[in-house]
C-alpha atoms as a PDB file:
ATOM      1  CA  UNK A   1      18.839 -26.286  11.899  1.00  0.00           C
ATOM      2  CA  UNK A   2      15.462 -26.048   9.940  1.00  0.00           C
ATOM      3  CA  UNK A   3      15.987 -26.019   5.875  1.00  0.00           C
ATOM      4  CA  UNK A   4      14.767 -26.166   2.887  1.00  0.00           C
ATOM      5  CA  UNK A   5      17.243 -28.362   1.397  1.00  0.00           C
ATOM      6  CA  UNK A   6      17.024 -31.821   1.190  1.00  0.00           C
ATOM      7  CA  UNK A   7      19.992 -34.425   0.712  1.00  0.00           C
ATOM      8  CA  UNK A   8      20.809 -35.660  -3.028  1.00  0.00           C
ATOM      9  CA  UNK A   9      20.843 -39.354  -3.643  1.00  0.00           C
ATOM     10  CA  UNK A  10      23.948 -40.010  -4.348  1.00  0.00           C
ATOM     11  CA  UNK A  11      24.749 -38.553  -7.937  1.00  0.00           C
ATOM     12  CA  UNK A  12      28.231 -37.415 -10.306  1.00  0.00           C
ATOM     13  CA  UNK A  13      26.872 -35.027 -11.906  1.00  0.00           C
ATOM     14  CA  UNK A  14      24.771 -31.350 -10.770  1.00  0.00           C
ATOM     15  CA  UNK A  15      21.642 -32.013 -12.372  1.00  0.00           C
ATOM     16  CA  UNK A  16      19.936 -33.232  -9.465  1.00  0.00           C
ATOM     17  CA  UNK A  17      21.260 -30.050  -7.616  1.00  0.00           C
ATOM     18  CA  UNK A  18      19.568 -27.934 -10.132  1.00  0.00           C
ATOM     19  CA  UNK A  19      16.589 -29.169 -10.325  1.00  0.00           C
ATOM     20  CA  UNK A  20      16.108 -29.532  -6.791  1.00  0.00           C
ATOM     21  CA  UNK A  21      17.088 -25.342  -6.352  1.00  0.00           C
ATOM     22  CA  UNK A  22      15.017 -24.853  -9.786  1.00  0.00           C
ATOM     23  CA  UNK A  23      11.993 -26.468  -8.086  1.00  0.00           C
ATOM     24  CA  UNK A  24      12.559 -24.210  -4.759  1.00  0.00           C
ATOM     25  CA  UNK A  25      12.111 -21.027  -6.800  1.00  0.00           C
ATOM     26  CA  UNK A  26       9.619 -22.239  -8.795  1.00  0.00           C
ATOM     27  CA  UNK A  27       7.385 -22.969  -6.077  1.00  0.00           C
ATOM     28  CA  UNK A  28       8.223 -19.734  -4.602  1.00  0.00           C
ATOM     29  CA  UNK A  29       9.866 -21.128  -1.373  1.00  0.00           C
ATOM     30  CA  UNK A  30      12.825 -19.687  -2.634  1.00  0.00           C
ATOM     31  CA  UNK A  31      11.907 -15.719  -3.434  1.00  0.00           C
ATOM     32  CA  UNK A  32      14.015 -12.985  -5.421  1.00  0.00           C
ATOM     33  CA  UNK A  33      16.716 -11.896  -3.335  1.00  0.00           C
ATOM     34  CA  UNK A  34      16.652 -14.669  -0.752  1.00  0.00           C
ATOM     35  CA  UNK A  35      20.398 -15.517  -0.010  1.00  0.00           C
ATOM     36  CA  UNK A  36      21.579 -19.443  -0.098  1.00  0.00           C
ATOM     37  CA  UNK A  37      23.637 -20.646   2.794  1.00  0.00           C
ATOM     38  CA  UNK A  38      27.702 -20.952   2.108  1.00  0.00           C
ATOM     39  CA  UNK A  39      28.583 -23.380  -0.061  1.00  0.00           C
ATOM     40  CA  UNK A  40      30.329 -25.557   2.491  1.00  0.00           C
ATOM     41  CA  UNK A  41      27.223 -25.366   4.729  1.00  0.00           C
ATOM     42  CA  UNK A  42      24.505 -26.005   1.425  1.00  0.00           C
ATOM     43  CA  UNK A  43      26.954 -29.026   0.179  1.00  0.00           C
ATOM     44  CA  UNK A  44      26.386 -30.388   3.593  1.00  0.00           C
ATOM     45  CA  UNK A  45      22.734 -30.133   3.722  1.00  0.00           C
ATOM     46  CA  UNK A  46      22.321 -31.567   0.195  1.00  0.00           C
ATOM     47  CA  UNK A  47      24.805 -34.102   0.902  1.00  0.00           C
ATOM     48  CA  UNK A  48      26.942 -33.361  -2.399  1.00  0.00           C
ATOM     49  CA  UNK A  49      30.611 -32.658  -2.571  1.00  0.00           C
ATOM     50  CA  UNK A  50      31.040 -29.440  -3.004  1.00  0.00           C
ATOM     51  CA  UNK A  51      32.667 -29.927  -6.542  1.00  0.00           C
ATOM     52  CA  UNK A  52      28.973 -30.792  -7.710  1.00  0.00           C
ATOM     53  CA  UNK A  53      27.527 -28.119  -5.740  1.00  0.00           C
ATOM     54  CA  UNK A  54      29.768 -25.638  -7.379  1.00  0.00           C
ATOM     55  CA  UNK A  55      29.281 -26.739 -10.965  1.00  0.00           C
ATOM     56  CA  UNK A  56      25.294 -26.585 -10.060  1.00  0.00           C
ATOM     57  CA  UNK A  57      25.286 -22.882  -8.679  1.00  0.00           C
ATOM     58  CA  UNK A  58      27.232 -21.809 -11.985  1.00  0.00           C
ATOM     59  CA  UNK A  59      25.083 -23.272 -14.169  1.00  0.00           C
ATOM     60  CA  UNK A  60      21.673 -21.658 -12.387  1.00  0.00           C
ATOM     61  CA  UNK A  61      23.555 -18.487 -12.427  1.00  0.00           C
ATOM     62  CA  UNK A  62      24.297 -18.718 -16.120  1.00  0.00           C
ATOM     63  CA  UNK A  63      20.172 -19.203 -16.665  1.00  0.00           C
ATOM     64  CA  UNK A  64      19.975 -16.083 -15.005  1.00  0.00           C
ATOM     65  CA  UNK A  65      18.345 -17.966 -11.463  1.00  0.00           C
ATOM     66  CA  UNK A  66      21.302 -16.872  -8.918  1.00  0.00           C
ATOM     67  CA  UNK A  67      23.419 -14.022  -9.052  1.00  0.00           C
ATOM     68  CA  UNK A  68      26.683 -13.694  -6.785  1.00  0.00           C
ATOM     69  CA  UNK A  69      27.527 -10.602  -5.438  1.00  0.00           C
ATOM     70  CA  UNK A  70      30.703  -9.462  -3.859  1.00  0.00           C
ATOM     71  CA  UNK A  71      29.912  -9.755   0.011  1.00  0.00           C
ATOM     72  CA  UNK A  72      26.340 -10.974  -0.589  1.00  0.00           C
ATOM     73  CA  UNK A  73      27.274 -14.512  -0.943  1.00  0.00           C
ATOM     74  CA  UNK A  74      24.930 -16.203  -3.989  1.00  0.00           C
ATOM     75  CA  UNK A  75      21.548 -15.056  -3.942  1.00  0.00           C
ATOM     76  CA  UNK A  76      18.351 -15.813  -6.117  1.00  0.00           C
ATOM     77  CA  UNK A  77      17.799 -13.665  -8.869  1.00  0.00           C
ATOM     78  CA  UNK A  78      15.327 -11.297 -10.027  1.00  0.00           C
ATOM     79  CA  UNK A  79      13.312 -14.225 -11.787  1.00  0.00           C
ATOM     80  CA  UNK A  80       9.542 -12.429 -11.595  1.00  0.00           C
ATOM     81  CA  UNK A  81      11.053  -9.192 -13.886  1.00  0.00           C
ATOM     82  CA  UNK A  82       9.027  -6.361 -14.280  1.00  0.00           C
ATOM     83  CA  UNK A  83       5.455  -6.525 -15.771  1.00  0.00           C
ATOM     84  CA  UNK A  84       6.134  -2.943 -17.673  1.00  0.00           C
ATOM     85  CA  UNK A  85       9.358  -1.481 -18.635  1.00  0.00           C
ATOM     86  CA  UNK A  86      10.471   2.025 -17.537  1.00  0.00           C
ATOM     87  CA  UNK A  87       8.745   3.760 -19.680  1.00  0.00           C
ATOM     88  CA  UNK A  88       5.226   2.479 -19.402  1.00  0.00           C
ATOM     89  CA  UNK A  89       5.491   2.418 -15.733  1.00  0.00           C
ATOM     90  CA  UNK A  90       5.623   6.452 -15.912  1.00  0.00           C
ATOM     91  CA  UNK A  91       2.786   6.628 -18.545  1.00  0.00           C
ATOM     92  CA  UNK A  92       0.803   4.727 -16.308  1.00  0.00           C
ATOM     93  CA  UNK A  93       1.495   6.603 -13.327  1.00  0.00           C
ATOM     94  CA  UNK A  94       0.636   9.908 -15.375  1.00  0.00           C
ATOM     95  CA  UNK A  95      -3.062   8.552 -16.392  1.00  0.00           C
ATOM     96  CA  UNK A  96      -5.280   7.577 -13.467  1.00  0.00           C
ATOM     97  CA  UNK A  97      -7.450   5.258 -15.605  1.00  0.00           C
ATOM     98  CA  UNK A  98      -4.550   3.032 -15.208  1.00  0.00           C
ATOM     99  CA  UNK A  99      -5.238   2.802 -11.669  1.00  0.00           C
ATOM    100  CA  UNK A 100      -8.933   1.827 -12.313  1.00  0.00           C
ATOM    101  CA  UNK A 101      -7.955  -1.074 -14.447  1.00  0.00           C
ATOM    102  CA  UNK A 102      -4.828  -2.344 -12.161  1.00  0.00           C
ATOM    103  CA  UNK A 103      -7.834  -2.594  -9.191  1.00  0.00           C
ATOM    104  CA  UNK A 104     -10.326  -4.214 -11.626  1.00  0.00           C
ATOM    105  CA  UNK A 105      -7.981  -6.758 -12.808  1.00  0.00           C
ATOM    106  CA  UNK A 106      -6.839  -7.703  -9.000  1.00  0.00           C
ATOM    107  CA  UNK A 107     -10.438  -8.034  -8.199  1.00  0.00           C
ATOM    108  CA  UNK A 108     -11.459 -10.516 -10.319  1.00  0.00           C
ATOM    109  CA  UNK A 109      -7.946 -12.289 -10.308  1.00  0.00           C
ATOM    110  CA  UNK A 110      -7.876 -12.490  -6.285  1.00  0.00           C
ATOM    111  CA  UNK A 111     -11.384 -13.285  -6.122  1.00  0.00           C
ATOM    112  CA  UNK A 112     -10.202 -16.690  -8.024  1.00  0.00           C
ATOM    113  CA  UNK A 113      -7.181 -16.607  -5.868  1.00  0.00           C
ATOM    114  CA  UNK A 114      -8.763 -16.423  -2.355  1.00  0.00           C
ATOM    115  CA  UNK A 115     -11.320 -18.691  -3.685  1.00  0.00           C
ATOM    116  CA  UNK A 116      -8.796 -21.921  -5.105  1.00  0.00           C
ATOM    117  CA  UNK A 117      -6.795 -20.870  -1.558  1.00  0.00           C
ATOM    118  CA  UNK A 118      -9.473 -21.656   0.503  1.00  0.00           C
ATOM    119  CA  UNK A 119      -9.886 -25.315  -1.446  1.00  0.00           C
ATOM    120  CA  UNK A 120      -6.130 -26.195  -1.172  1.00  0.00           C
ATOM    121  CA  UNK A 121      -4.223 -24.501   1.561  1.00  0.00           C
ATOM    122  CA  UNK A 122      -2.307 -26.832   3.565  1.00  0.00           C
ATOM    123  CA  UNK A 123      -2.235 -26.761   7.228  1.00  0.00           C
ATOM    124  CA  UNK A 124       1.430 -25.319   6.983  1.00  0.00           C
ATOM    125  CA  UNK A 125      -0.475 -22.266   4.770  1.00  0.00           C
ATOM    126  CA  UNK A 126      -3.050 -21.540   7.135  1.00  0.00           C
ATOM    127  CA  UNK A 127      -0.401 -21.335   9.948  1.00  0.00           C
ATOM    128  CA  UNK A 128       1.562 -18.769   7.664  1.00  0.00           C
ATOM    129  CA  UNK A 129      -1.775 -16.723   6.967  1.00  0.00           C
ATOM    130  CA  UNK A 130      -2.290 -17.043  10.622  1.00  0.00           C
ATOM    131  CA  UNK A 131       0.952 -15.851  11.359  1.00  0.00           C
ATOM    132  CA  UNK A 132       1.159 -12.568   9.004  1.00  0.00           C
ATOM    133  CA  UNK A 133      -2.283 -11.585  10.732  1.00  0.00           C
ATOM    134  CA  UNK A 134      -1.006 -11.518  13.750  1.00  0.00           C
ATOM    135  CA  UNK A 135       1.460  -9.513  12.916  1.00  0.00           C
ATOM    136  CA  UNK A 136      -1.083  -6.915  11.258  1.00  0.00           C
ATOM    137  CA  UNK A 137      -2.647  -7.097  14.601  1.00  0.00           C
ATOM    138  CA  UNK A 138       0.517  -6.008  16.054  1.00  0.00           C
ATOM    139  CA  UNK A 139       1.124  -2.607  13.243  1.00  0.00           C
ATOM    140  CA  UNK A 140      -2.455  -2.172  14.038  1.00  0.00           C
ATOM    141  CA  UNK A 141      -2.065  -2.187  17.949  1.00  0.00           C
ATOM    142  CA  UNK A 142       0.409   0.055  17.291  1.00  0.00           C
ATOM    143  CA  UNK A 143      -0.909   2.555  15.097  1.00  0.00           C
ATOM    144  CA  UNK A 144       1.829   2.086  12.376  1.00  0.00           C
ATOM    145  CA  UNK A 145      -0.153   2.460   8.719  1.00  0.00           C
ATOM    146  CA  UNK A 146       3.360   1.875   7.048  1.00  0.00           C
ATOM    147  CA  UNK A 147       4.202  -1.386   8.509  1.00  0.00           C
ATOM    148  CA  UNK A 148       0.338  -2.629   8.119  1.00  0.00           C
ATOM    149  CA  UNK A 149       0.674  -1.118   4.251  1.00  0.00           C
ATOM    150  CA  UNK A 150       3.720  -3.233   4.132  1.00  0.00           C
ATOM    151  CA  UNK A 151       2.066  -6.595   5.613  1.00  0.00           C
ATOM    152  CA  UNK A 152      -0.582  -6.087   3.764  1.00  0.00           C
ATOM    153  CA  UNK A 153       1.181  -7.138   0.110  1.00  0.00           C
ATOM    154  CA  UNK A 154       2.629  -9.699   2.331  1.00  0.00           C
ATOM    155  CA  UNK A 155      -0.342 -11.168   3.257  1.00  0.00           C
ATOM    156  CA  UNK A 156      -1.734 -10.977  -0.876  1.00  0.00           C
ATOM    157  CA  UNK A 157       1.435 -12.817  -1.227  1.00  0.00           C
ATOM    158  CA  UNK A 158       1.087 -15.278   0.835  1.00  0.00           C
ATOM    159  CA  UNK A 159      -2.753 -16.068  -0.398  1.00  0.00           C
ATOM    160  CA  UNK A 160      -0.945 -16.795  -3.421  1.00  0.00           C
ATOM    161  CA  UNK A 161       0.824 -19.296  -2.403  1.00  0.00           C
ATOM    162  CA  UNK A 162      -2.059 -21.044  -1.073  1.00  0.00           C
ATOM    163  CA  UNK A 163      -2.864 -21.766  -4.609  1.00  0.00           C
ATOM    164  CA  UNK A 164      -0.184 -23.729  -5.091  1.00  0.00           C
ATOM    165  CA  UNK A 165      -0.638 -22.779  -8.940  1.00  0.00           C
ATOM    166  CA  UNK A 166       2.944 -21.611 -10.555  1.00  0.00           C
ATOM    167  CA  UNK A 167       1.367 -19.251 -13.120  1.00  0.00           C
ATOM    168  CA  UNK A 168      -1.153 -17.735 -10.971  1.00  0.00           C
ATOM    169  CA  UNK A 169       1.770 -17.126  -8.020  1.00  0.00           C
ATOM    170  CA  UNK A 170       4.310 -15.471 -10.256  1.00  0.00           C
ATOM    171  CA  UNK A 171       1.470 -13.593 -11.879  1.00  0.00           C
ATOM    172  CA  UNK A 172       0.522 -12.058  -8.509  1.00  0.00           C
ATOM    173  CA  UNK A 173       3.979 -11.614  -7.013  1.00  0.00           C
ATOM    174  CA  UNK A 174       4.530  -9.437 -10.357  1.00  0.00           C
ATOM    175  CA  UNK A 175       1.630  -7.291  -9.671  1.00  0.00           C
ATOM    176  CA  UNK A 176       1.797  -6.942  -6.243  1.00  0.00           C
ATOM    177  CA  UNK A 177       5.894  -5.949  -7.242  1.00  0.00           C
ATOM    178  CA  UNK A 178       3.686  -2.965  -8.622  1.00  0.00           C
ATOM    179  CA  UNK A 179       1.550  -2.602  -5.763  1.00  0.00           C
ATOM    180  CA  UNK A 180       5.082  -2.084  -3.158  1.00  0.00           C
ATOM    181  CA  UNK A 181       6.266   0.020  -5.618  1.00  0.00           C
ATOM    182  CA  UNK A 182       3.464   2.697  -5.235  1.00  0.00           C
ATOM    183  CA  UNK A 183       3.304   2.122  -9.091  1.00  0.00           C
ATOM    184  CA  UNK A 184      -0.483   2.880  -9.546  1.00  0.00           C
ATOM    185  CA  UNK A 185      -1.385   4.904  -6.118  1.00  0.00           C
ATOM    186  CA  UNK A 186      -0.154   5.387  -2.450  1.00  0.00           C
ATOM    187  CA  UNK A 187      -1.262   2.132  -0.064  1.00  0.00           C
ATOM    188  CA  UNK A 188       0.034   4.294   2.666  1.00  0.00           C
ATOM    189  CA  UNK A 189      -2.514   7.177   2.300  1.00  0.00           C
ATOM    190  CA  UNK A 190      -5.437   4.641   2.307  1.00  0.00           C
ATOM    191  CA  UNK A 191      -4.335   3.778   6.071  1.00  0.00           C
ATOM    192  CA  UNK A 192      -4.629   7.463   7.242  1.00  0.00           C
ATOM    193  CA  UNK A 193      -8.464   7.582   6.231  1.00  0.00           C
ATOM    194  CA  UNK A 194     -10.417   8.000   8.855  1.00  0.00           C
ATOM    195  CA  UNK A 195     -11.576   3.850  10.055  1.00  0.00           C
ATOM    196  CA  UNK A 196      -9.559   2.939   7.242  1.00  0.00           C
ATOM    197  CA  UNK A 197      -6.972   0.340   9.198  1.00  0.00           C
ATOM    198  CA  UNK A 198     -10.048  -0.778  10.878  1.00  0.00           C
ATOM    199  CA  UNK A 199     -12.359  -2.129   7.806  1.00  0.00           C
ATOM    200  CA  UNK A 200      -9.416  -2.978   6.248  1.00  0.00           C
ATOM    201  CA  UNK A 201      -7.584  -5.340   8.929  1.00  0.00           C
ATOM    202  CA  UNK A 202     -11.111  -6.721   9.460  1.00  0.00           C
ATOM    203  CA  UNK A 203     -11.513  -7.168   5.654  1.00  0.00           C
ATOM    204  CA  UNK A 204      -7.968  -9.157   5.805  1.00  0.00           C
ATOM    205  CA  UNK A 205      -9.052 -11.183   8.614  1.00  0.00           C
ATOM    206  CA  UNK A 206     -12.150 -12.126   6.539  1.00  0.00           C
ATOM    207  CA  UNK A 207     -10.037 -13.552   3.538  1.00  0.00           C
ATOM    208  CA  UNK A 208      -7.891 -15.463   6.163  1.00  0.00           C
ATOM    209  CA  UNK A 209     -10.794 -16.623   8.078  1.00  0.00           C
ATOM    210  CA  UNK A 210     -12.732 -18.420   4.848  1.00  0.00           C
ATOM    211  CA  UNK A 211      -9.457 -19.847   3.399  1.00  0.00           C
ATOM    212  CA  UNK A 212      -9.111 -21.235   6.985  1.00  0.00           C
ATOM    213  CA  UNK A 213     -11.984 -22.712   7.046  1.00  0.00           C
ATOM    214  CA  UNK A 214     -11.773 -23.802   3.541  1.00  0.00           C
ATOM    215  CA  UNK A 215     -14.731 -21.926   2.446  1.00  0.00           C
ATOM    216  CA  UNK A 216     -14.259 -21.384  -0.707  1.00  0.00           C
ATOM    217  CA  UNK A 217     -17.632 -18.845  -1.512  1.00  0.00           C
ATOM    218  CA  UNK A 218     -16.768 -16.797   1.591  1.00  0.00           C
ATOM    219  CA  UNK A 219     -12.713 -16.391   0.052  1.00  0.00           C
ATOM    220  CA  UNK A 220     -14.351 -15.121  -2.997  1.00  0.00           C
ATOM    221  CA  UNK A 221     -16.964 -12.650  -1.373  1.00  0.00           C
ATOM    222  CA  UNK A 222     -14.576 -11.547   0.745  1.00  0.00           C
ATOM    223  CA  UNK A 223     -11.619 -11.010  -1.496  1.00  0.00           C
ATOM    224  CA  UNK A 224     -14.303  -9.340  -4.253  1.00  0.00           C
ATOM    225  CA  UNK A 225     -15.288  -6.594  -1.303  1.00  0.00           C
ATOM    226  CA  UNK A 226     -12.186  -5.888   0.117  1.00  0.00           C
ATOM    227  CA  UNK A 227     -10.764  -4.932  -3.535  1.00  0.00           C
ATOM    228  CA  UNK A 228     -13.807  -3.212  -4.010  1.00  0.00           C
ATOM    229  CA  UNK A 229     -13.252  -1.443  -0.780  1.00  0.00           C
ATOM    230  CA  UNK A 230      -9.799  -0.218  -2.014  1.00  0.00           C
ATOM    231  CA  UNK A 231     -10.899   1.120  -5.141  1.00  0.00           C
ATOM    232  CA  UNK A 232     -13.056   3.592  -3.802  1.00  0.00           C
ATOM    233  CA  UNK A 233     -10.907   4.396  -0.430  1.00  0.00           C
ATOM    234  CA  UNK A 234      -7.834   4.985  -2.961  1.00  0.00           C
ATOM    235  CA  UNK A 235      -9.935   7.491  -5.265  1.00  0.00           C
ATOM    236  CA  UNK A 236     -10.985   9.351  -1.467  1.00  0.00           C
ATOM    237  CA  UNK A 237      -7.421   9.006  -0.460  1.00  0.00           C
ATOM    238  CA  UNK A 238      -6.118  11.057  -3.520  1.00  0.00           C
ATOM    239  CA  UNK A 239      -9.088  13.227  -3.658  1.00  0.00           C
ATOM    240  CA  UNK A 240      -7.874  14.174   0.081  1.00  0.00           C
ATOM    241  CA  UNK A 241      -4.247  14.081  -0.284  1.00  0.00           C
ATOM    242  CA  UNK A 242      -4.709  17.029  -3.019  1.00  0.00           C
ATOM    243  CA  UNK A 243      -6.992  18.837  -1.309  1.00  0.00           C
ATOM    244  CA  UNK A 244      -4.706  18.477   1.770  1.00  0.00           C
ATOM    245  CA  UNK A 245      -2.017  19.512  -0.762  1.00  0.00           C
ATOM    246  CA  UNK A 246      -3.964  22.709  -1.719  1.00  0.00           C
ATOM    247  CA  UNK A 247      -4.913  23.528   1.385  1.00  0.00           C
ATOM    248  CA  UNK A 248      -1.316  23.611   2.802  1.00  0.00           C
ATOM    249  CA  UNK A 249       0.001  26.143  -0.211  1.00  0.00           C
ATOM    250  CA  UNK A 250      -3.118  28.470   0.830  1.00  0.00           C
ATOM    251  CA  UNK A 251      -1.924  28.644   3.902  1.00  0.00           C
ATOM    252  CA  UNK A 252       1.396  29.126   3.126  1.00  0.00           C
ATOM    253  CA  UNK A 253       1.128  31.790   0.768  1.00  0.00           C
ATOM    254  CA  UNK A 254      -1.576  33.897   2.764  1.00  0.00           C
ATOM    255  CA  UNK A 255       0.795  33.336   6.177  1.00  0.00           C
ATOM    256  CA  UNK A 256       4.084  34.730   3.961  1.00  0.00           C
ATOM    257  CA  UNK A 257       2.051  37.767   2.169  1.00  0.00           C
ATOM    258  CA  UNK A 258       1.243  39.859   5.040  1.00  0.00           C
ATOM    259  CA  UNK A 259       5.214  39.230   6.087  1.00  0.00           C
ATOM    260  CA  UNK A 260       6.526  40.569   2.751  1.00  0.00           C
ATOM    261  CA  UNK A 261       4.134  42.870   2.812  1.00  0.00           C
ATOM    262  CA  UNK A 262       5.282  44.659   6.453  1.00  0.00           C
ATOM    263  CA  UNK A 263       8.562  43.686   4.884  1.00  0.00           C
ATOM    264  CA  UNK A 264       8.064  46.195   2.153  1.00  0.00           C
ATOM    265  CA  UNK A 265       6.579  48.181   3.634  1.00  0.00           C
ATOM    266  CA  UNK A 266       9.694  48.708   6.594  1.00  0.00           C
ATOM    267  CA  UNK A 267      12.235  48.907   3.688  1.00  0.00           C
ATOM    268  CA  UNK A 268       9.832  51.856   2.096  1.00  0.00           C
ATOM    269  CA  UNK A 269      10.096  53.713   5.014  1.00  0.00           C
ATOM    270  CA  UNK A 270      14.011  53.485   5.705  1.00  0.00           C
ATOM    271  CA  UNK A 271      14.657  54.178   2.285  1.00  0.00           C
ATOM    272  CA  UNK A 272      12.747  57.706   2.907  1.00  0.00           C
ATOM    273  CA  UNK A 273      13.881  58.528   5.749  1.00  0.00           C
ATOM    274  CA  UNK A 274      17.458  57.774   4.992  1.00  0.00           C
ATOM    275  CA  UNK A 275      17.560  60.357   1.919  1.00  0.00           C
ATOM    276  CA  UNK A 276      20.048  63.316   1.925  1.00  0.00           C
ATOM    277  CA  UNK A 277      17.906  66.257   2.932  1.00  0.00           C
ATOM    278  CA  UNK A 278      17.813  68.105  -0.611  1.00  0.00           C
ATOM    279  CA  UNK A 279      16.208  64.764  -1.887  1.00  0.00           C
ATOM    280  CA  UNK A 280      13.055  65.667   0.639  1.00  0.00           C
ATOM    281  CA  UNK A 281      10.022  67.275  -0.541  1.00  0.00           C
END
């Protein structure tokens, strides 16, 4: 069985356990919410007795690293956090400048991102980035906008990682938590324009292709446009989503009107008709 895991020397107290699991998550292997294998099973594959073990997974749950939950087994924790609390996260949604600057920042920051990917991806990144494309291929195949909305923050992700630069892959993995989120705007509607899934799978192929490659100028160009690309497609995606929006109540208040109004116009008539006769006239 494959793992990430790798046997302790031989060792009396946890610290080797820790660090070992600390450097996991903190080279993103290890992501929020990924589960651990039982504690029998992980003291075997780290070759520690499970005494150690134990006394390790307390302490990184006492740092706030794992969390155990009752039927979930001992997972990793929430260690990225949230880049704005609560309450900025709805003042930004209610001001679309916010949007602007979310899409400037990841343009310039992927641009660097795509670019340092394409000088130090490993062969074992390129097969990942090979893999997740393929898999966009598939959504795209089959005309599913959701899954390819959802594979596309995977494959931002996983560009990240490419880096292999612990500040600049937390950093990302927090803003693209904003970016699943639907924090600043709706991927989703961006895949119903009209040859949207098209430019942007090939856009998405073009990142992979230069970090492939390992050229370096090409990752930049190419993450720089296709950033550019969704800044303007999100601004025509909202633009049509509310006229869409208005569109729809037109039509649904002009297609009820002349039904109330026959409506009305029925009850009018019964109500005369129904009178006692000394009420006529």
């Amino acid at each position: 069985m494959t793992t990430v895991f790798s046997r302790v020397e031989h060792t009396r107290t946890a610290d080797t356990v820790v660090h070992q699991i600390e450097a996991l998550i903190l080279e993103g292997i290890l992501r929020d919410g990924d589960r651990l294998p039982g504690e029998r099973e992980l003291a075997t594959q780290m070759d520690v007795s499970r005494p150690i073990l134990r006394d390790a997974l307390k302490a990184l749950e006492a740092r706030g690293l794992l969390v155990t939950r009752p039927g979930g087994g001992t997972q990793v924790a929430n260690v990225v956090g949230e880049v704005f609390a609560k309450p900025m996260r709805e003042l930004i949604a209610n001001h679309p400048k916010a949007t602007s600057d979310y899409l400037e920042y990841r343009r310039e920051i992927e641009a660097v991102a795509a670019e340092m990917a394409a000088r130090r991806a490993t062969e074992a990144d390129k097969a990942l980035l090979s893999e997740i494309v393929s898999r966009m291929d598939e959504a795209h195949t089959f005309a599913d906008p959701e899954k390819e909305a959802e594979i596309d923050v995977e494959f931002h992700n996983a560009v990240g990682e490419c880096v292999h630069n612990f500040v600049l892959l937390h950093t990302l993995r927090s803003c693209y938590r904003l970016l699943a989120e639907g924090v600043f705007y709706n991927r989703a509607r961006i895949y119903h324009l009209p040859g949207a899934r098209e430019e942007l799978l090939a856009q998405h192929r073009a990142i992979f292709v230069a970090i492939r490659d390992g050229n370096p100028v090409a990752a930049r160009e190419a993450a720089t446009a296709h950033i550019s690309y969704v800044q303007t497609a999100s601004a025509e995606a909202e633009r049509t989503y509310e006229r869409e929006r208005v569109a729809s109540l037109r039509l649904l208040h002009r297609s009820d009107a002349p039904a109330a109004m026959q409506a009305k116009s029925k009850a009018s008539r019964t109500g005369r008709s129904s009178r006692p006769a000394h009420e006529t006239g």
